[in-house]
Protein backbone atom coordinates (compact mmCIF):
# COMPACT_ATOMS: atom_id res chain seq x y z
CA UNK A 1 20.17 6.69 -14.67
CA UNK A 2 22.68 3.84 -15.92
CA UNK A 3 26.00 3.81 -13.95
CA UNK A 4 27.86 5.59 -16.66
CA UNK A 5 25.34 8.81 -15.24
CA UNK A 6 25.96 7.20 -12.06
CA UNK A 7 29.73 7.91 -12.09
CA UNK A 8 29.58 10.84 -14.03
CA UNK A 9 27.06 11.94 -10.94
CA UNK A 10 29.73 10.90 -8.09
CA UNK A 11 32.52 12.92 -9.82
CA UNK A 12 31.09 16.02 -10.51
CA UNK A 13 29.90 15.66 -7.05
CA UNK A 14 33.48 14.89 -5.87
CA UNK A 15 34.87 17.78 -7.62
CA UNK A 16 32.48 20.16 -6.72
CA UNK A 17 32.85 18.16 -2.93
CA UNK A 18 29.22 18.32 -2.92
CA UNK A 19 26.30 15.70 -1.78
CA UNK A 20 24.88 13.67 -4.27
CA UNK A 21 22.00 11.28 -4.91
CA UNK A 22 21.54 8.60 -7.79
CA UNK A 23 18.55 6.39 -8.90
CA UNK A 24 19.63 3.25 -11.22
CA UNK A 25 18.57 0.09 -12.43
CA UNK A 26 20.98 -2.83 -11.20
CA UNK A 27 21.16 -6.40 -12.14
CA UNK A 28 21.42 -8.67 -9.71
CA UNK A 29 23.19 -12.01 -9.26
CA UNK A 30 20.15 -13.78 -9.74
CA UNK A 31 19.14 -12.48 -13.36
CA UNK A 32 16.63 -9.71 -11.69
CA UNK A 33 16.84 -6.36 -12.06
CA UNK A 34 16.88 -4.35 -8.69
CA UNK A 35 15.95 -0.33 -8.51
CA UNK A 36 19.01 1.35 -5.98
CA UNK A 37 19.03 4.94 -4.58
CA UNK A 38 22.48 5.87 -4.19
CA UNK A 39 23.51 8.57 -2.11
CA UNK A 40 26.45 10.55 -0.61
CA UNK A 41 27.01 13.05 2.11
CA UNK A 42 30.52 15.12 2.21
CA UNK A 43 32.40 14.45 5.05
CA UNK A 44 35.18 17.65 6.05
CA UNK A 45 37.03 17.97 9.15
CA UNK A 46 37.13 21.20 11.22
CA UNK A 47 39.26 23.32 9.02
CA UNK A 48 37.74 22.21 5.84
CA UNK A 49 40.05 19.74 4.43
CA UNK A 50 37.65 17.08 2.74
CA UNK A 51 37.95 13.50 3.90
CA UNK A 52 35.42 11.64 1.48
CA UNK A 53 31.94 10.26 1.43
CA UNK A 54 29.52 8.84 4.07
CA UNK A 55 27.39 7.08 1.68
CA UNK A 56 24.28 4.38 0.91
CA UNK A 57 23.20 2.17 -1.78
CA UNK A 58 19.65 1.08 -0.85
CA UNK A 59 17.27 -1.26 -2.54
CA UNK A 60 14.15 0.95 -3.73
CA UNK A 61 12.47 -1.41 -6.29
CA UNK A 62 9.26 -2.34 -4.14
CA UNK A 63 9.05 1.85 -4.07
CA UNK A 64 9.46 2.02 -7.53
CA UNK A 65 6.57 -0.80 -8.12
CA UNK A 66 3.97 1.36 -5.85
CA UNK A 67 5.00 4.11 -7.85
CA UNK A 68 4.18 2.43 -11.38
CA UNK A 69 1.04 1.41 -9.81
CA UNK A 70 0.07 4.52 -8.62
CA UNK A 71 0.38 5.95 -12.08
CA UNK A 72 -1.45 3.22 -13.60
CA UNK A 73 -4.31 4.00 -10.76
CA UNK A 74 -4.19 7.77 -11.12
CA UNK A 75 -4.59 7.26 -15.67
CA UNK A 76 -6.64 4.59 -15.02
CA UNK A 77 -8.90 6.98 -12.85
CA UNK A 78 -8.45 10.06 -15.02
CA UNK A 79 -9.83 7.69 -18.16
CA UNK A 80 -12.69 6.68 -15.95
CA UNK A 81 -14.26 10.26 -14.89
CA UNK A 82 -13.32 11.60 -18.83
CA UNK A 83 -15.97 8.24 -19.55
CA UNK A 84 -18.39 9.12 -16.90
CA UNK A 85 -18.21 12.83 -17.87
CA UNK A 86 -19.16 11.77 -21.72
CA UNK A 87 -21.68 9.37 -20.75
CA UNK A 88 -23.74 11.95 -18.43
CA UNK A 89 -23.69 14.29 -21.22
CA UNK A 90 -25.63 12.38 -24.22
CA UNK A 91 -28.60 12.00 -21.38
CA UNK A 92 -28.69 15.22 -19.93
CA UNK A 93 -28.17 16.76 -23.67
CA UNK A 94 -30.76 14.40 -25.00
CA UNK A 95 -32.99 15.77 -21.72
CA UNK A 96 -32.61 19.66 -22.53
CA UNK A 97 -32.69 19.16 -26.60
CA UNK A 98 -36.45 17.16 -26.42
CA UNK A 99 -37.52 19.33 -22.83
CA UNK A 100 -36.74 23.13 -24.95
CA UNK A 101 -38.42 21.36 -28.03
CA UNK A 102 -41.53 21.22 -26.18
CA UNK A 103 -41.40 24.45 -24.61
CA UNK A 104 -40.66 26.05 -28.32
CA UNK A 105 -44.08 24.98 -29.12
CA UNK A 106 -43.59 21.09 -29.79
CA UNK A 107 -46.17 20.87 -26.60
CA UNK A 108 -49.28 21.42 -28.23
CA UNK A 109 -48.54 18.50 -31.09
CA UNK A 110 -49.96 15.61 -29.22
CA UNK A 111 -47.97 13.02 -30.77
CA UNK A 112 -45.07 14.48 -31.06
CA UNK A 113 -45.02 15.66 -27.57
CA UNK A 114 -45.87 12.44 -26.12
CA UNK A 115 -42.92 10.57 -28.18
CA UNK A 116 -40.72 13.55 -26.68
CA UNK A 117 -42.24 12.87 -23.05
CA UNK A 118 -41.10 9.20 -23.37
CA UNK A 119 -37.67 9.95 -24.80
CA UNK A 120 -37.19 12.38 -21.90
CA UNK A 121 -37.70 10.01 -19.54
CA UNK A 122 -35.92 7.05 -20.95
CA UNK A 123 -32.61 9.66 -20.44
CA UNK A 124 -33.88 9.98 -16.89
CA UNK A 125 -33.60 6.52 -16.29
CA UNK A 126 -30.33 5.97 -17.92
CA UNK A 127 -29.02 9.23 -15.51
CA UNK A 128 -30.53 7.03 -13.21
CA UNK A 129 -28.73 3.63 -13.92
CA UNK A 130 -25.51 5.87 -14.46
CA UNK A 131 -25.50 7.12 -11.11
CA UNK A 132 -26.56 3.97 -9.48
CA UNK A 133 -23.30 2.29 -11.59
CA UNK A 134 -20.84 4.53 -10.26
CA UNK A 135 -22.57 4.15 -6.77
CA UNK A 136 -22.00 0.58 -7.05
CA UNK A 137 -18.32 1.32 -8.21
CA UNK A 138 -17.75 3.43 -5.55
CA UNK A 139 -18.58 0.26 -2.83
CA UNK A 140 -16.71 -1.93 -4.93
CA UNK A 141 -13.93 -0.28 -4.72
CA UNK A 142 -14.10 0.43 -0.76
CA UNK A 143 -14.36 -3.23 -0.25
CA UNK A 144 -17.85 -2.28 1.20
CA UNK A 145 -19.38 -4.63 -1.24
CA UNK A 146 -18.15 -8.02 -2.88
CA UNK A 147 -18.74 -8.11 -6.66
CA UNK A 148 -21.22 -10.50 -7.56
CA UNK A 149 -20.66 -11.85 -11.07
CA UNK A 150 -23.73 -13.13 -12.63
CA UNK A 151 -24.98 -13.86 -16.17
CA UNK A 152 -26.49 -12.12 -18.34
CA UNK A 153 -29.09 -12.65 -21.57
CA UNK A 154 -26.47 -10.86 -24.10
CA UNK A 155 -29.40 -10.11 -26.04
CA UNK A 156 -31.41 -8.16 -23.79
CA UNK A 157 -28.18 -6.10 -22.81
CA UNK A 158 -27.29 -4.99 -25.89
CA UNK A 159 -30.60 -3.79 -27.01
CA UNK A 160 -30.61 -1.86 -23.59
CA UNK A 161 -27.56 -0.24 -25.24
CA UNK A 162 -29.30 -0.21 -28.81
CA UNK A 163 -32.49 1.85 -26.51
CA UNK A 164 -29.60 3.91 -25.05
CA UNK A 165 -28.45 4.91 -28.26
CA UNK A 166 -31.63 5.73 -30.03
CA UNK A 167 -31.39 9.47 -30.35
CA UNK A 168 -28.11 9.17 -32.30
CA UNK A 169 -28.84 6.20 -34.02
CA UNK A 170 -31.95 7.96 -34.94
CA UNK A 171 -30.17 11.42 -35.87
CA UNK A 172 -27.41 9.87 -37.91
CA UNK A 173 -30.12 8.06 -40.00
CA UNK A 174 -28.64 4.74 -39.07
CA UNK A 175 -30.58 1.40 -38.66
CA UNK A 176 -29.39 -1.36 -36.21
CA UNK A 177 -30.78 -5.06 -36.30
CA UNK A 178 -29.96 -6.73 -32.91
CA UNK A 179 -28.99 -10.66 -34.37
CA UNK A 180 -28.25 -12.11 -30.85
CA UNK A 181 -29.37 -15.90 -29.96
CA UNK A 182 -31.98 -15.34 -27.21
CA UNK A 183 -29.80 -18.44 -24.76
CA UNK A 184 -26.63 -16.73 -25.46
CA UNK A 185 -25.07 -15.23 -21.89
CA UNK A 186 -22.07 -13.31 -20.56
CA UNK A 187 -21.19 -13.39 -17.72
């Protein structure tokens, strides 16, 4: 609210000789800009007759902070399990499509069958790294483990990703060339 709702708030309340509470922005006398929960309590006296507010204006910024950072946590955390979710799904996908293509009868073609075998367990052991990732993750983020940065050849982690891909790549007839200086690192 902005202290025109603020008012408005108080005097509805006052006519109505209700309680009230109020959550604005205020700017303080230093420049900053301070959250404040304002709230009153009717005060009567034993017949009735209505004497005014007992009242408080408290500071509630740092609240409003853990709030804002809770939100950005909870999206944050929604956006990471709708990733996870997508990225155990090409594998396990990839899995059933090669593992019912063998049962239909793709068994008995050697060659086939053995490229199908291989592709079947290169999924595996992506499933494999996934859930060993989000194991990791899950340490990090108790503080159970310290992150250890490291580098990395940048070539041979993209063509890991290029291998990842290779069913896609391969069904949407597209051809990648992996053009990455064998020295070059991230870290």
């Amino acid at each position: 609210e902005n202290l025109t709702d603020l008012l408005i708030t108080v005097q509805k309340a006052l006519k109505e000789r209700k309680g009230f509470s109020s959550e604005y922005r205020f700017l303080r006398f230093d420049g900053e800009y301070r959250w404040i929960l304002n709230r009153g309590v009717p005060r009567f006296t034993q017949r009735g007759f209505f004497l005014g507010y007992t009242g408080s204006a408290i500071d509630i910024t740092d609240r409003k902070k853990a709030e804002e950072i809770l939100l950005e946590n909870e999206k944050i955390q929604k956006e990471f399990v709708s990733n996870v979710s997508h990225d155990l799904r090409t594998p396990v996908a990839a899995i059933k499509g090669f593992a019912e293509t063998l049962r239909r009868g793709a068994i008995a073609d050697s060659k086939n069958a053995l490229n199908f075998v291989k592709i079947i367990e290169r999924h595996a052991e992506r499933l494999e790294c996934l859930i060993e990732d989000l194991l990791t993750v899950s340490a990090l983020e108790s503080d159970k483990t310290p992150a250890k940065p490291e580098d990395v050849p940048l070539r041979d982690f993209a063509g890991e990703l290029i291998r990842n891909m290779a069913v896609l790549v391969e069904k949407k007839n597209i051809s990648i060339k992996l053009n990455i200086d064998p020295g070059l690192k991230i870290w």
